[in-house]
N, C-alpha and C. Protein backbone atom coordinates (compact mmCIF):
# COMPACT_ATOMS: atom_id res chain seq x y z
N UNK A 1 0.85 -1.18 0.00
CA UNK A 1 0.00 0.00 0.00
C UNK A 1 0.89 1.24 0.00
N UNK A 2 0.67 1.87 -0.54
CA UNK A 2 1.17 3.88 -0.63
C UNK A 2 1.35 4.32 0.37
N UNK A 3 0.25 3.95 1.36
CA UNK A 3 -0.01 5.18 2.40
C UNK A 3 0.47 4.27 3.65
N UNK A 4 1.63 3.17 3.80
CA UNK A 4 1.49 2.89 4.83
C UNK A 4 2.02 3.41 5.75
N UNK A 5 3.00 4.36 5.17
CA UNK A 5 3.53 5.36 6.35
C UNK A 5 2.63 6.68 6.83
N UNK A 6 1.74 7.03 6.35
CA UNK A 6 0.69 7.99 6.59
C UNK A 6 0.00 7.47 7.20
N UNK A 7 -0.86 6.20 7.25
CA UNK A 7 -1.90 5.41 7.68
C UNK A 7 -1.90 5.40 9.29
N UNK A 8 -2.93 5.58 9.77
CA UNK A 8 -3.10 6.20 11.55
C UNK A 8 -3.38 5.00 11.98
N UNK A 9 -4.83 4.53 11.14
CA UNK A 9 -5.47 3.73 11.73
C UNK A 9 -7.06 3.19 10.59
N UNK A 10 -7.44 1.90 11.02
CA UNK A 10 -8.63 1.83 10.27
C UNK A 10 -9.31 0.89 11.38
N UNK A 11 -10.34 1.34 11.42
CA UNK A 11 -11.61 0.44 11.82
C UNK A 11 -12.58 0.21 11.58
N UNK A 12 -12.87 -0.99 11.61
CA UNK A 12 -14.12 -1.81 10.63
C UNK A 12 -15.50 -1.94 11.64
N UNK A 13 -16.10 -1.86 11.59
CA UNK A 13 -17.61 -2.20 12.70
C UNK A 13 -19.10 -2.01 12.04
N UNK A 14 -19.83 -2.89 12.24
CA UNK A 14 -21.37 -2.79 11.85
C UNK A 14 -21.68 -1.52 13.23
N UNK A 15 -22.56 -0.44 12.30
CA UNK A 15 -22.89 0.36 13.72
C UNK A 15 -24.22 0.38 13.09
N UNK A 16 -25.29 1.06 14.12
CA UNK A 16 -26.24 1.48 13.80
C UNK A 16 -26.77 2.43 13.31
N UNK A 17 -27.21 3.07 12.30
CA UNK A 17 -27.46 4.17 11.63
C UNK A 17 -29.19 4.61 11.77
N UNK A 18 -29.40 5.68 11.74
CA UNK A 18 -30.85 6.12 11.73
C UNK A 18 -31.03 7.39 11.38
N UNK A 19 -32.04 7.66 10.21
CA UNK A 19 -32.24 8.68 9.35
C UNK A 19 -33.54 9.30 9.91
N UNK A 20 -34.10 10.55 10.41
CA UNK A 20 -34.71 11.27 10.85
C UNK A 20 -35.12 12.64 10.90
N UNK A 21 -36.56 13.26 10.40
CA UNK A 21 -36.18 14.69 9.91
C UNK A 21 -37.41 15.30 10.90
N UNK A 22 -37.50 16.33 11.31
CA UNK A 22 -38.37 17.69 12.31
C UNK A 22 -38.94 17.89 11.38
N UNK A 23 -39.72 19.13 11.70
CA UNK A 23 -40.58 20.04 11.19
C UNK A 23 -40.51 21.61 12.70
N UNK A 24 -39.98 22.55 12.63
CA UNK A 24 -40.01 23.74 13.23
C UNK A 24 -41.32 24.62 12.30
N UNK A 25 -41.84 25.59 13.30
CA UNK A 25 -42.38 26.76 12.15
C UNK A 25 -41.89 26.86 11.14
N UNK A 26 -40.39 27.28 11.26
CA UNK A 26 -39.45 27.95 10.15
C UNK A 26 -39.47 27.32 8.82
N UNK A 27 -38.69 25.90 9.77
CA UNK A 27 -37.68 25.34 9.12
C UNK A 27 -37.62 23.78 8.96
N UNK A 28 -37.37 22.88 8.29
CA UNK A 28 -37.38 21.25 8.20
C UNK A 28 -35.62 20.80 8.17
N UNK A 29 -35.30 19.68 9.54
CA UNK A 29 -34.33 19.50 9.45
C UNK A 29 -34.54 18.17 9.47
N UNK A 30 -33.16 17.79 8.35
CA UNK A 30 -32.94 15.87 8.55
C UNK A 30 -31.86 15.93 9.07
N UNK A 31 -31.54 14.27 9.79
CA UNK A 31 -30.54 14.21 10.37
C UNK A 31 -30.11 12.68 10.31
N UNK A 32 -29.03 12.34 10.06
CA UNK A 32 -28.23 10.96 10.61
C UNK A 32 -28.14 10.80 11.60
N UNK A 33 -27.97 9.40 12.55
CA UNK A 33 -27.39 9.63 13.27
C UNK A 33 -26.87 8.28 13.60
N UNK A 34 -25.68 7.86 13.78
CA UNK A 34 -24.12 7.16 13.52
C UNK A 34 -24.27 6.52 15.37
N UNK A 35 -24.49 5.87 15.79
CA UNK A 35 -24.18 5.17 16.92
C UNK A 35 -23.39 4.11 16.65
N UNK A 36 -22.38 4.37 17.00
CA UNK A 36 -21.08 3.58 17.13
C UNK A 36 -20.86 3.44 18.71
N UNK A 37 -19.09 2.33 18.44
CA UNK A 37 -18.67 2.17 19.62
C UNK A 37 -17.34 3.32 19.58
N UNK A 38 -17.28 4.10 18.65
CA UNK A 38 -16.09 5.01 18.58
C UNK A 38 -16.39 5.64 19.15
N UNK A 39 -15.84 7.07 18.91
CA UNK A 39 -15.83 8.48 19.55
C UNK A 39 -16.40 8.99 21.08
N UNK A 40 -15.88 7.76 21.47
CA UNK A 40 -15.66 8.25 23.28
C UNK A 40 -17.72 8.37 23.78
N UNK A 41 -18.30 7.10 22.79
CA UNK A 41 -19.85 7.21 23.41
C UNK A 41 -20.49 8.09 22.39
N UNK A 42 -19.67 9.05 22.03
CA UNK A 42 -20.72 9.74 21.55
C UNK A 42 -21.30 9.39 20.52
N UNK A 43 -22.38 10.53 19.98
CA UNK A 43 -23.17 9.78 18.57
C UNK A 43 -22.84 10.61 17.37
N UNK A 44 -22.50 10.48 16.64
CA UNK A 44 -22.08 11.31 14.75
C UNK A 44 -23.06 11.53 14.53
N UNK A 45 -23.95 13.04 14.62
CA UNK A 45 -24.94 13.47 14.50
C UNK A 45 -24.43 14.33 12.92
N UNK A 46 -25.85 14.20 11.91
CA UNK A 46 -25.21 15.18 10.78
C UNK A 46 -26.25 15.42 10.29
N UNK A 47 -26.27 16.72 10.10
CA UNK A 47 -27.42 17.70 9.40
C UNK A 47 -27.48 17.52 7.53
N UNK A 48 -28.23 17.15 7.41
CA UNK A 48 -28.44 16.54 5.70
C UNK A 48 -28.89 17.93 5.12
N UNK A 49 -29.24 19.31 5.46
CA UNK A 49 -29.73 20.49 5.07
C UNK A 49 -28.39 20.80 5.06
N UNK A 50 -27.52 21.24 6.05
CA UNK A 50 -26.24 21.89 5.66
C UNK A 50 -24.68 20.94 5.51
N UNK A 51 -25.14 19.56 5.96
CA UNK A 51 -23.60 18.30 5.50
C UNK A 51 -22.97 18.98 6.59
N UNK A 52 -23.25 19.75 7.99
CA UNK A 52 -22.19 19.68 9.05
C UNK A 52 -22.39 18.63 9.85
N UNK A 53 -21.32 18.16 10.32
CA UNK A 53 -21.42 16.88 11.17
C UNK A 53 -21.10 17.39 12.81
N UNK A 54 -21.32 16.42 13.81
CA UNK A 54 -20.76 16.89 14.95
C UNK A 54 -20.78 15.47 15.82
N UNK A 55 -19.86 15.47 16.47
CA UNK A 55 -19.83 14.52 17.84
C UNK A 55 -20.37 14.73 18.79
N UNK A 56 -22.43 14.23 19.38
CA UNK A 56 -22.44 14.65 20.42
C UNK A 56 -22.91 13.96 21.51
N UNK A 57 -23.07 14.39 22.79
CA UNK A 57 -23.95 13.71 23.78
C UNK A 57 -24.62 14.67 24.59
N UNK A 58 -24.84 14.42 25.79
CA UNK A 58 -25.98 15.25 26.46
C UNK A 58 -25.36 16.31 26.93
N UNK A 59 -24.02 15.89 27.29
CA UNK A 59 -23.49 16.75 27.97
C UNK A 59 -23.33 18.25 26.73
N UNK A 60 -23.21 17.86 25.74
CA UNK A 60 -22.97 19.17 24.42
C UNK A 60 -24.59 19.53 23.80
N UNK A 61 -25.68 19.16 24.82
CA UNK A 61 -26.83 19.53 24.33
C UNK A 61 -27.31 20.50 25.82
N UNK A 62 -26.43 20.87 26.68
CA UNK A 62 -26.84 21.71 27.92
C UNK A 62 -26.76 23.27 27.24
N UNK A 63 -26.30 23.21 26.46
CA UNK A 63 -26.31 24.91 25.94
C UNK A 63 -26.75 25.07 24.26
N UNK A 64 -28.33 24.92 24.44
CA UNK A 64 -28.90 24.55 22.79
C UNK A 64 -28.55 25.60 21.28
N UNK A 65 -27.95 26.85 21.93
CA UNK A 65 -27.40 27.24 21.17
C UNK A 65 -25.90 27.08 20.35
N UNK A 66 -25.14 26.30 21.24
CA UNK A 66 -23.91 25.47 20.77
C UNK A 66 -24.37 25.04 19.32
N UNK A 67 -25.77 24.38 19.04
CA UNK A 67 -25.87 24.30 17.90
C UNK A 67 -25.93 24.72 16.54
N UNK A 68 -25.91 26.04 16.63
CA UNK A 68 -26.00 27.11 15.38
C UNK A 68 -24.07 26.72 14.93
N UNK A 69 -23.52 26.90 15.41
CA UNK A 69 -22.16 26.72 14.96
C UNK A 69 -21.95 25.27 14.65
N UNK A 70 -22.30 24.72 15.07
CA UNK A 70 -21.71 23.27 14.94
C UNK A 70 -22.73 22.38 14.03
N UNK A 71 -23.93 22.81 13.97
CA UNK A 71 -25.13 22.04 12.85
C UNK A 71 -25.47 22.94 12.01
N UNK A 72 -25.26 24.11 11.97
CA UNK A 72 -26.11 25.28 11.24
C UNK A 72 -27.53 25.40 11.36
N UNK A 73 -28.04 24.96 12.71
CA UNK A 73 -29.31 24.80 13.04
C UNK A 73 -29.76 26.66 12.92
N UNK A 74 -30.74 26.83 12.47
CA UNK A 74 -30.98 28.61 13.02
C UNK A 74 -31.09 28.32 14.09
N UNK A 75 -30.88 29.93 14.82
CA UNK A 75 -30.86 30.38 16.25
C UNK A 75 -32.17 29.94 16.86
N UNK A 76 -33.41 30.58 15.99
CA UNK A 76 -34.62 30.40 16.63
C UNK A 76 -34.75 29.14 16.90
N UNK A 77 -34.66 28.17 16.05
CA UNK A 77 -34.89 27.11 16.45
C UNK A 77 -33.83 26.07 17.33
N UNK A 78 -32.96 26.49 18.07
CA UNK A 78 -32.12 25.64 18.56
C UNK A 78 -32.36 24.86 19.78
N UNK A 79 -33.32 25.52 20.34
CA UNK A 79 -33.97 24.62 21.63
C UNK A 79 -34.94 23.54 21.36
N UNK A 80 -35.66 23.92 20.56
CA UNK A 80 -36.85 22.71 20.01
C UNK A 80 -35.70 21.91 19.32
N UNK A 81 -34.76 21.67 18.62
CA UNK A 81 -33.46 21.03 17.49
C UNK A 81 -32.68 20.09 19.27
N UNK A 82 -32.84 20.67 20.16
CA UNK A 82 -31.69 20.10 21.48
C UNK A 82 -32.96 19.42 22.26
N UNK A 83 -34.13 19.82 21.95
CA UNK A 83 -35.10 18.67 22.87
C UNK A 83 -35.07 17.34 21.60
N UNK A 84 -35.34 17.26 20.70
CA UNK A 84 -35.69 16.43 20.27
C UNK A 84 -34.18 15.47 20.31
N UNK A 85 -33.13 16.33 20.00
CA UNK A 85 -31.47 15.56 20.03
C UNK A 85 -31.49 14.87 21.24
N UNK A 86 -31.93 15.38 22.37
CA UNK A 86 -31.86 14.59 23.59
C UNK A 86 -32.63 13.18 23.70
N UNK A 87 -33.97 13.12 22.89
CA UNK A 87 -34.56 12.13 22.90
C UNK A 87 -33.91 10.82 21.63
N UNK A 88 -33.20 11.59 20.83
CA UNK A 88 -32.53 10.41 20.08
C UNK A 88 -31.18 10.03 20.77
N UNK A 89 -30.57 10.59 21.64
CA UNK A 89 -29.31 9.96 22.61
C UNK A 89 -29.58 9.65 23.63
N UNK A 90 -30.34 9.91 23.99
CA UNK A 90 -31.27 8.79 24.80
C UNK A 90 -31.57 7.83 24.37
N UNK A 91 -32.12 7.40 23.11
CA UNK A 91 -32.22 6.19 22.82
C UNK A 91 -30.95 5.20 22.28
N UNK A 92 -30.16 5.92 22.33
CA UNK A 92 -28.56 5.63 22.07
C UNK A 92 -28.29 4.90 23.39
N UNK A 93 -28.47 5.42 24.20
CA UNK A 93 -28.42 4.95 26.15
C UNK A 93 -29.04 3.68 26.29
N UNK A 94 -30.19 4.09 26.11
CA UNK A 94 -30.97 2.55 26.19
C UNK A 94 -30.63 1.37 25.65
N UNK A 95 -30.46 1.68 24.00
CA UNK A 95 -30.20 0.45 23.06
C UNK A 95 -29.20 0.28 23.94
N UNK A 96 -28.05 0.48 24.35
CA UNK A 96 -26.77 0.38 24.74
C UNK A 96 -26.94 -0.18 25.63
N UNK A 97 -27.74 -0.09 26.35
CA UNK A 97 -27.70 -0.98 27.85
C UNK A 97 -28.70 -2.44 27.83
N UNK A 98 -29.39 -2.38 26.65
CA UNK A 98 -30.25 -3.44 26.37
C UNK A 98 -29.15 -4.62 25.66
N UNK A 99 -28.29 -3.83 24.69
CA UNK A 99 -27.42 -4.76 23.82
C UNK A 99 -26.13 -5.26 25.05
N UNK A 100 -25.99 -4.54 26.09
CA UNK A 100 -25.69 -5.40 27.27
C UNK A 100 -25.49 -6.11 28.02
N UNK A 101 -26.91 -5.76 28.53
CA UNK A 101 -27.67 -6.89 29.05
C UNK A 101 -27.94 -8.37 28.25
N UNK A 102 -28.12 -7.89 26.93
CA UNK A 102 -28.30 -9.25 25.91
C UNK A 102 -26.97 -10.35 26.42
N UNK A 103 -26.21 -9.12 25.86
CA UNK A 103 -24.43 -9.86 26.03
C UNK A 103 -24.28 -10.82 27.16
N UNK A 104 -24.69 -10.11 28.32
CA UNK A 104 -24.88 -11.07 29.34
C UNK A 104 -25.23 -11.91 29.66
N UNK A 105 -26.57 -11.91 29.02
CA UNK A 105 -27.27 -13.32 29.12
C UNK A 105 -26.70 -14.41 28.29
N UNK A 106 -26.21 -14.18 27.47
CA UNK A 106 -25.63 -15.34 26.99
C UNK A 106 -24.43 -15.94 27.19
N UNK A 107 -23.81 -15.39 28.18
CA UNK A 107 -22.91 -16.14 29.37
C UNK A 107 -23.46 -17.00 30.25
């Protein structure tokens, strides 16, 4: 290979993916969202209206305006855009502790 002196790293994994879009007064947003076992828990959230991506969890949804920079969410809408984000990493939590528990049981 070319790049094996450049090459950092590669990792291979089935993750879970889920495609999902709002409705605001304004505005209609879709979104990915990437649940993996990478990036330290968090989830690869990505805005399909503007292609910005972001790494997040709950803890980066306590200040709903963080989102205008990092999703290109508008301002107005950034709190209704951080309630609903909370309810899809939340379900990131759950699956996670269900696929777990599975694990377990089959010990």
């Amino acid at each position: 290979m070319a790049f094996d002196e450049e090459l950092l790293y590669t990792v291979s994994e089935t993750s879970r993916v889920r495609f999902t879009g709002i409705e605001t007064e304004m505005s209609r947003y879709d979104f990915g969202f990437v649940y993996t076992h990478q990036f330290m828990g968090k989830v690869l959230v990505v805005c399909m209206q503007t292609g910005q991506s972001a790494l997040l969890d709950m803890h980066a949804l306590e200040e709903p305006r963080q989102l205008y920079p990092m999703l290109g969410i508008a301002l107005r809408d950034t709190d209704h855009v951080a309630e609903f984000l909370r309810l899809c990493l939340e379900e990131k939590d759950i699956n996670h502790d269900e696929a777990e528990k599975s694990s377990l049981e089959k010990m």
